[in-house]
Protein backbone atom coordinates (compact mmCIF):
# COMPACT_ATOMS: atom_id res chain seq x y z
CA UNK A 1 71.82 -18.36 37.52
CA UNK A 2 71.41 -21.72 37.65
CA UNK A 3 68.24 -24.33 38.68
CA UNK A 4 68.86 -26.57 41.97
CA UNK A 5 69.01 -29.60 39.55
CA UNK A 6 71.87 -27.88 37.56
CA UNK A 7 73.56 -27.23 41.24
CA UNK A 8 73.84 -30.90 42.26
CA UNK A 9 76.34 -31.65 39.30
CA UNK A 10 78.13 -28.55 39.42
CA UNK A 11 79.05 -29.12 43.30
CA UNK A 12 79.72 -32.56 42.52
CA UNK A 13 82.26 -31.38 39.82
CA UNK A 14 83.88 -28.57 42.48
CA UNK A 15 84.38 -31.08 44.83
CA UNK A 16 85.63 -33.98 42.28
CA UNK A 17 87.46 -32.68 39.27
CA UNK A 18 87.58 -35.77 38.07
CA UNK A 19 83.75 -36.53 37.75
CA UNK A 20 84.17 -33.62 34.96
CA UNK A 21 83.88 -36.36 31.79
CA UNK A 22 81.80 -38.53 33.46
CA UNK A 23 79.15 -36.01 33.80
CA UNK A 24 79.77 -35.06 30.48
CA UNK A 25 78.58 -38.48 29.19
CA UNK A 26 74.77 -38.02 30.69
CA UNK A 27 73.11 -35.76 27.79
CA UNK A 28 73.84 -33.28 25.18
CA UNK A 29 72.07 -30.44 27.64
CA UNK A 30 74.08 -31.57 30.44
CA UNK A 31 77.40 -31.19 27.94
CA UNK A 32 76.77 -27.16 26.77
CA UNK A 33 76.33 -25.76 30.16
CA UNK A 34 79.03 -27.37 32.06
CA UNK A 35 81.07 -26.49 29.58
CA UNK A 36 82.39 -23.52 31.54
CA UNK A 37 82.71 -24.98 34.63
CA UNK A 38 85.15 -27.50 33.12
CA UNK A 39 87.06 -25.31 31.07
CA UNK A 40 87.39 -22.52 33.77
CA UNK A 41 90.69 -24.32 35.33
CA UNK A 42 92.83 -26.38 34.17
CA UNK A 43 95.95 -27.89 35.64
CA UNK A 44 98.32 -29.84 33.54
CA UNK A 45 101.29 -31.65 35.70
CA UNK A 46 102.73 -33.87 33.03
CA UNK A 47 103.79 -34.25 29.16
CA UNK A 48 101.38 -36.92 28.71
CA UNK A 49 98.38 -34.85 29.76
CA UNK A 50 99.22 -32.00 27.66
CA UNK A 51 99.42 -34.16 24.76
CA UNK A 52 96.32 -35.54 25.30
CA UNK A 53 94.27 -32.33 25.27
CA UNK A 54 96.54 -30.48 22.96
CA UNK A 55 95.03 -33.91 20.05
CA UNK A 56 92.06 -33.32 20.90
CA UNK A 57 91.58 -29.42 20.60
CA UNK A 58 94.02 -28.61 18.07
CA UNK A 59 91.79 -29.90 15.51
CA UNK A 60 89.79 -28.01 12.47
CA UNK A 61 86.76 -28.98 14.50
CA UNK A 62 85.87 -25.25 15.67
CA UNK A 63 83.22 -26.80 18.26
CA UNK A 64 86.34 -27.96 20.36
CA UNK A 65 89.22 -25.26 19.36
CA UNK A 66 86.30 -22.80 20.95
CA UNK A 67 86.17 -24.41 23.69
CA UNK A 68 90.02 -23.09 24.80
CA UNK A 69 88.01 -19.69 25.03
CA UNK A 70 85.99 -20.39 28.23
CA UNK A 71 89.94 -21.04 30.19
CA UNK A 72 90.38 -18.67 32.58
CA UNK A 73 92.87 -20.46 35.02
CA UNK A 74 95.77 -22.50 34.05
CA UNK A 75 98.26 -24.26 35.71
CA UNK A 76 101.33 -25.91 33.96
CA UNK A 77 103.98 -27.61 35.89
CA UNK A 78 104.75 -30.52 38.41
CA UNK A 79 105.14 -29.13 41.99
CA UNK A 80 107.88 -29.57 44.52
CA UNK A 81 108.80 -33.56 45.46
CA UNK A 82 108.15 -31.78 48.88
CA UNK A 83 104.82 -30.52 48.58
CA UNK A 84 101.67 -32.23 50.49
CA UNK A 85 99.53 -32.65 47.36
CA UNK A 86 101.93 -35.65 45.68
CA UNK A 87 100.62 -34.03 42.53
CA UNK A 88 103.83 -35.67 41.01
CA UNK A 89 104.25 -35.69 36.87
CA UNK A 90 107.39 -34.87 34.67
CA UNK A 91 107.27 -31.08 34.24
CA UNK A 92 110.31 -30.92 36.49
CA UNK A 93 112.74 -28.52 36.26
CA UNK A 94 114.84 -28.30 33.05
CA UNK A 95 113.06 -31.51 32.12
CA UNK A 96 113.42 -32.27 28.45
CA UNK A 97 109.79 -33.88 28.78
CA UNK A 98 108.24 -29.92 28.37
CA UNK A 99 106.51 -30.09 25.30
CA UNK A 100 107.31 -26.01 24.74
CA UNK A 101 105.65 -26.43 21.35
CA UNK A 102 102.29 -27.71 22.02
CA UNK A 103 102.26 -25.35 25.40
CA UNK A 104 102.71 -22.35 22.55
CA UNK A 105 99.90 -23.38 20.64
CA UNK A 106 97.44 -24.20 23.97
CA UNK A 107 98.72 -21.05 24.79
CA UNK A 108 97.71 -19.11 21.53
CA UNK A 109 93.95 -20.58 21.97
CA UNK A 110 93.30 -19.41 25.53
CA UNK A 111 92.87 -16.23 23.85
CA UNK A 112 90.77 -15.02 27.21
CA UNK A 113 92.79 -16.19 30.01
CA UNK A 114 93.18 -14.30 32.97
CA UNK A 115 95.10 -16.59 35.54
CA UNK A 116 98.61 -18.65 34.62
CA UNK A 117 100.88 -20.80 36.32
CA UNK A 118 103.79 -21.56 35.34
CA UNK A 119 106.16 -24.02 37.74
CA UNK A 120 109.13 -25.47 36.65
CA UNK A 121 109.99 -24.13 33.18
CA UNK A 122 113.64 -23.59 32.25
CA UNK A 123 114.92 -20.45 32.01
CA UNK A 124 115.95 -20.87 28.90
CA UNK A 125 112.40 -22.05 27.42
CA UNK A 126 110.15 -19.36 28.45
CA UNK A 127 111.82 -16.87 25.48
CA UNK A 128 110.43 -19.23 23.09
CA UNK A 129 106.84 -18.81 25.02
CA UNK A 130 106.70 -15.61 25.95
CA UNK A 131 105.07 -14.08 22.72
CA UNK A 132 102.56 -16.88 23.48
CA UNK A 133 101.27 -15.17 26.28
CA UNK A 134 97.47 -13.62 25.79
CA UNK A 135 97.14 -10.30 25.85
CA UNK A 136 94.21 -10.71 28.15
CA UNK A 137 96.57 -12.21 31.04
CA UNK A 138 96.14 -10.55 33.79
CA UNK A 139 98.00 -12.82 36.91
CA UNK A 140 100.99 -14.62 35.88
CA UNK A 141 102.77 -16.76 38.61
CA UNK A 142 106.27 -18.48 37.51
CA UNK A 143 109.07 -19.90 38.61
CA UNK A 144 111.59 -20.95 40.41
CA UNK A 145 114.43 -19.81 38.96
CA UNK A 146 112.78 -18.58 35.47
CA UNK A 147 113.93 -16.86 32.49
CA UNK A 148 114.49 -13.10 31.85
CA UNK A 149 111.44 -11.70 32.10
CA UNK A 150 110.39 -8.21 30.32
CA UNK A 151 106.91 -7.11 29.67
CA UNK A 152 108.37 -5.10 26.94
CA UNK A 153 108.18 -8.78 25.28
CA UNK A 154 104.92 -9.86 25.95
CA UNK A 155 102.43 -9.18 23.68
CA UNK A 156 101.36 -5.41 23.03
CA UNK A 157 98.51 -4.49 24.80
CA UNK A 158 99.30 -6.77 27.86
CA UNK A 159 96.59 -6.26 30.52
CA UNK A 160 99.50 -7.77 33.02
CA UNK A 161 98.31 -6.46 36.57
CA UNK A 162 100.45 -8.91 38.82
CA UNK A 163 103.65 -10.74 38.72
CA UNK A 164 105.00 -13.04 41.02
CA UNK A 165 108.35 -13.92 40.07
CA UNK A 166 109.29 -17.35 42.48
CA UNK A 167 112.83 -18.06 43.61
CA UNK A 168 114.68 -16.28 41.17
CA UNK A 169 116.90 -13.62 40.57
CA UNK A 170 116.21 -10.81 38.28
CA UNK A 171 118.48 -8.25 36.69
CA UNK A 172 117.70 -4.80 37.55
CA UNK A 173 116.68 -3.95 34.12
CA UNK A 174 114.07 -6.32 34.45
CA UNK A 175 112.58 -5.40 37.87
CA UNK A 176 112.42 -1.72 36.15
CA UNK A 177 110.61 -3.34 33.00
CA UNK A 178 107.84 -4.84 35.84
CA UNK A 179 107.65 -1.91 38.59
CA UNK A 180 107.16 0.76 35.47
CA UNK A 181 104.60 -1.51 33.09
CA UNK A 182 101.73 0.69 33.52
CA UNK A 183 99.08 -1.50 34.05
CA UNK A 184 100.84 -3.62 36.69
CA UNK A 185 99.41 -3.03 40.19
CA UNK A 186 101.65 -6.05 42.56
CA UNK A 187 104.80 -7.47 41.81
CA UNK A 188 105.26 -10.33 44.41
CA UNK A 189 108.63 -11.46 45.16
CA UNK A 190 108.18 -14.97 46.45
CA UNK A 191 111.03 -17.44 48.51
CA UNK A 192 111.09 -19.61 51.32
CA UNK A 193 113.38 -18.27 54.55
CA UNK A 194 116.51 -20.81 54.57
CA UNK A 195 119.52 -20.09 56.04
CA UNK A 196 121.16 -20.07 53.02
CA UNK A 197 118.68 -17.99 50.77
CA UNK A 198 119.66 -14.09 49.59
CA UNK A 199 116.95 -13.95 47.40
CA UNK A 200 114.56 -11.64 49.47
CA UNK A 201 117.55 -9.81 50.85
CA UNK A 202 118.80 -9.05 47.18
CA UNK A 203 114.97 -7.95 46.07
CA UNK A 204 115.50 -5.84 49.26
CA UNK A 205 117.93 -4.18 47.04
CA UNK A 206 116.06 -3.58 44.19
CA UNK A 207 113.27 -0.93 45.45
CA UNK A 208 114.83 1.60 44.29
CA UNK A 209 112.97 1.73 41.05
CA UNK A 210 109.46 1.76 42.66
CA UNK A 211 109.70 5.74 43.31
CA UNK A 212 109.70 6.26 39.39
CA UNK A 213 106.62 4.48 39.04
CA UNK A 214 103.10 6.06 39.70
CA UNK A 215 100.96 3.36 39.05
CA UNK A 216 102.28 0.13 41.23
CA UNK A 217 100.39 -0.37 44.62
CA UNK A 218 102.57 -2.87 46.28
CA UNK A 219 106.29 -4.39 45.73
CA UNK A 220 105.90 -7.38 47.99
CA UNK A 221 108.83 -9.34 49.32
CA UNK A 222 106.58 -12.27 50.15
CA UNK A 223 108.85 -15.11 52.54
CA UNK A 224 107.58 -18.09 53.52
CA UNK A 225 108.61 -19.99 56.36
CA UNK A 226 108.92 -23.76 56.11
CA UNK A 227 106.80 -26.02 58.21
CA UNK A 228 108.62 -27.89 60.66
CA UNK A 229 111.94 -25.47 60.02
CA UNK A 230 114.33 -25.48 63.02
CA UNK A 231 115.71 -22.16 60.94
CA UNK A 232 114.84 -19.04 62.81
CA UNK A 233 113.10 -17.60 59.96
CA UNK A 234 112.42 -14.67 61.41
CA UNK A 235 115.50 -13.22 62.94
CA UNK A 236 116.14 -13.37 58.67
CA UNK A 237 113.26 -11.64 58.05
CA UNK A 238 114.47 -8.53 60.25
CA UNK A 239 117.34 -8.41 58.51
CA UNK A 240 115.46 -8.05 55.11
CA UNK A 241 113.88 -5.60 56.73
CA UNK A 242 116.31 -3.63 57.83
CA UNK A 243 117.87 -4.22 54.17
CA UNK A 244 114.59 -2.84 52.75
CA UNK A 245 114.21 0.25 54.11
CA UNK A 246 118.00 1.54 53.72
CA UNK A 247 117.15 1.16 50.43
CA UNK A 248 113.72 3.20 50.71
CA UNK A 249 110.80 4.60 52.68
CA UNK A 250 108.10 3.87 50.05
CA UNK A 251 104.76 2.40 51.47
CA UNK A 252 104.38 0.48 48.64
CA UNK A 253 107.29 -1.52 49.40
CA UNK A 254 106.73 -4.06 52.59
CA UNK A 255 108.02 -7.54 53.45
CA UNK A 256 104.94 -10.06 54.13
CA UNK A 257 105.74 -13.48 56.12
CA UNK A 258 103.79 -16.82 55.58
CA UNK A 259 104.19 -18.83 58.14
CA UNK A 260 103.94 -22.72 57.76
CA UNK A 261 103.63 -22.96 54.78
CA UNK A 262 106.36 -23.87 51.32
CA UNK A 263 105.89 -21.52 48.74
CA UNK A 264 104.17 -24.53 45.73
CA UNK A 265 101.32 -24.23 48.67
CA UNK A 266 100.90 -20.61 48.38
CA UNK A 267 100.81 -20.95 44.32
CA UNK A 268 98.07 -24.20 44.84
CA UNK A 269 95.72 -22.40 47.45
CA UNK A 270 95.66 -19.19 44.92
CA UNK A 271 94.91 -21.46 42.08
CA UNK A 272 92.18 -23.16 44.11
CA UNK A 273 90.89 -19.84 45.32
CA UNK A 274 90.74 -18.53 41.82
CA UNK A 275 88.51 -21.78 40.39
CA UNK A 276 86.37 -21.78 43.93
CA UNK A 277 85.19 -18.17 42.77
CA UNK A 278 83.70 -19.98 39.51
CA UNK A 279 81.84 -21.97 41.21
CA UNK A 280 80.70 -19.11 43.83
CA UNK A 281 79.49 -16.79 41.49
CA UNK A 282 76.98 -19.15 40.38
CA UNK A 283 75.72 -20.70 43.02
């Protein structure tokens, strides 16, 4: 637990990422034990930055390469142009800016992370990260449109307890691999409701599978409504619905609407959530 003096500069850092190397610079003591509060979450929105930190942990220096151990949370990708946050960066999709290599080898350090984000990446790079992927992830978050995924591929021993596979369609096979991995509890199927979108109502079509599995607790077909949308969102939404349960009658299949919100600020508020509880469970 930590002393009210040790409180005023953690707060400060909740509140202000930013103030994170400044308050690094004040004394060695001051260094060691925000250490963990710095390294908890990270969020990495453009080439540049990954670069950066990639130089200057990468290094036979094990004082730093240890310090990719206390990452819990981690965030790679630039969001939506229309998001709120103007996070901007060049981690678009299908960039050629992704720097897949040095994302492999931050990757292959985190060695206890728990949390992942992963917005943007092309479809056709995530094969060459996916053995990457620590064995100790448990919450991985990607999209839109991304790669094939199979758990089958990650590495063995993957503690994997929910996916949430963003604005993409996935091959049957693959929904199988997810629904029947046996540690995975919630597979999230995440889209916005736009007049033109089939994505929920083709997930709709994929429950099937869930009866063969005994360990899932929830197959969510997660929609979110746009702010502002003049689409009637939820006339669509009964239609998935219906959609849903031709298919089955399983509890453990259900279609959950967020209202007002895009789906980058569903992604952002977890990711916030998840570093909040850092700072929480030391206060």
């Amino acid at each position: 637990m930590l002393t009210g003096s040790h409180l005023v500069f953690v707060f400060d850092l909740k509140d202000n990422p930013s103030d994170s190397l400044h308050l690094l610079l004040l004394n060695q003591a001051a260094h060691q034990w925000l250490l963990p509060f710095i390294y908890h979450s990270l969020i990495f929105k453009s080439s540049q930055e990954l670069a950066r930190f990639h130089v200057a942990h990468d290094v036979p220096e094990e004082r730093m390469s240890q310090r990719l151990k206390l990452v819990r949370n981690l965030w790679i990708g630039a969001e939506p142009s229309n998001t709120k946050r103007r996070l901007g960066g060049d981690l678009t999709y299908a960039s050629s800016a992704w720097p897949v290599t040095i994302i492999t080898r931050i990757l292959l350090m985190c060695d206890s992370l728990k949390h992942l984000t992963l917005l943007n990446l092309s479809q056709n790079d995530w094969e060459k990260l996916e053995h990457a992927i620590p064995a100790s992830l448990k919450y991985l978050s990607m999209g839109p449109v991304h790669g094939p995924f199979q758990i089958a591929n990650l590495p063995k021993k993957s503690q994997l307890q929910q996916f949430t596979s963003i604005s993409t369609f996935m091959r049957d096979n693959e929904v199988q691999s997810v629904v029947l991995h046996p540690k995975l509890q919630t597979f999230r199927r995440l889209s916005e409701a736009i007049e033109t979108d089939t994505l929920a109502k083709f997930a709709a079509e994929q429950v099937e599978c869930v009866s063969k599995s005994t360990t899932l607790k929830e197959y969510i077909i997660a929609i979110c409504l746009r702010p502002g949308s003049l689409y009637d969102g939820y006339s669509f939404i009964d239609r998935v619905e219906i959609k849903l349960r031709e298919n089955t009658q399983d509890p453990r299949v259900f279609v959950s609407t967020i209202p007002n919100l895009y789906w980058s600020d569903v992604i952002h508020e977890e990711y916030l959530s998840v570093r909040l509880g850092m700072f929480v469970s030391q206060a």
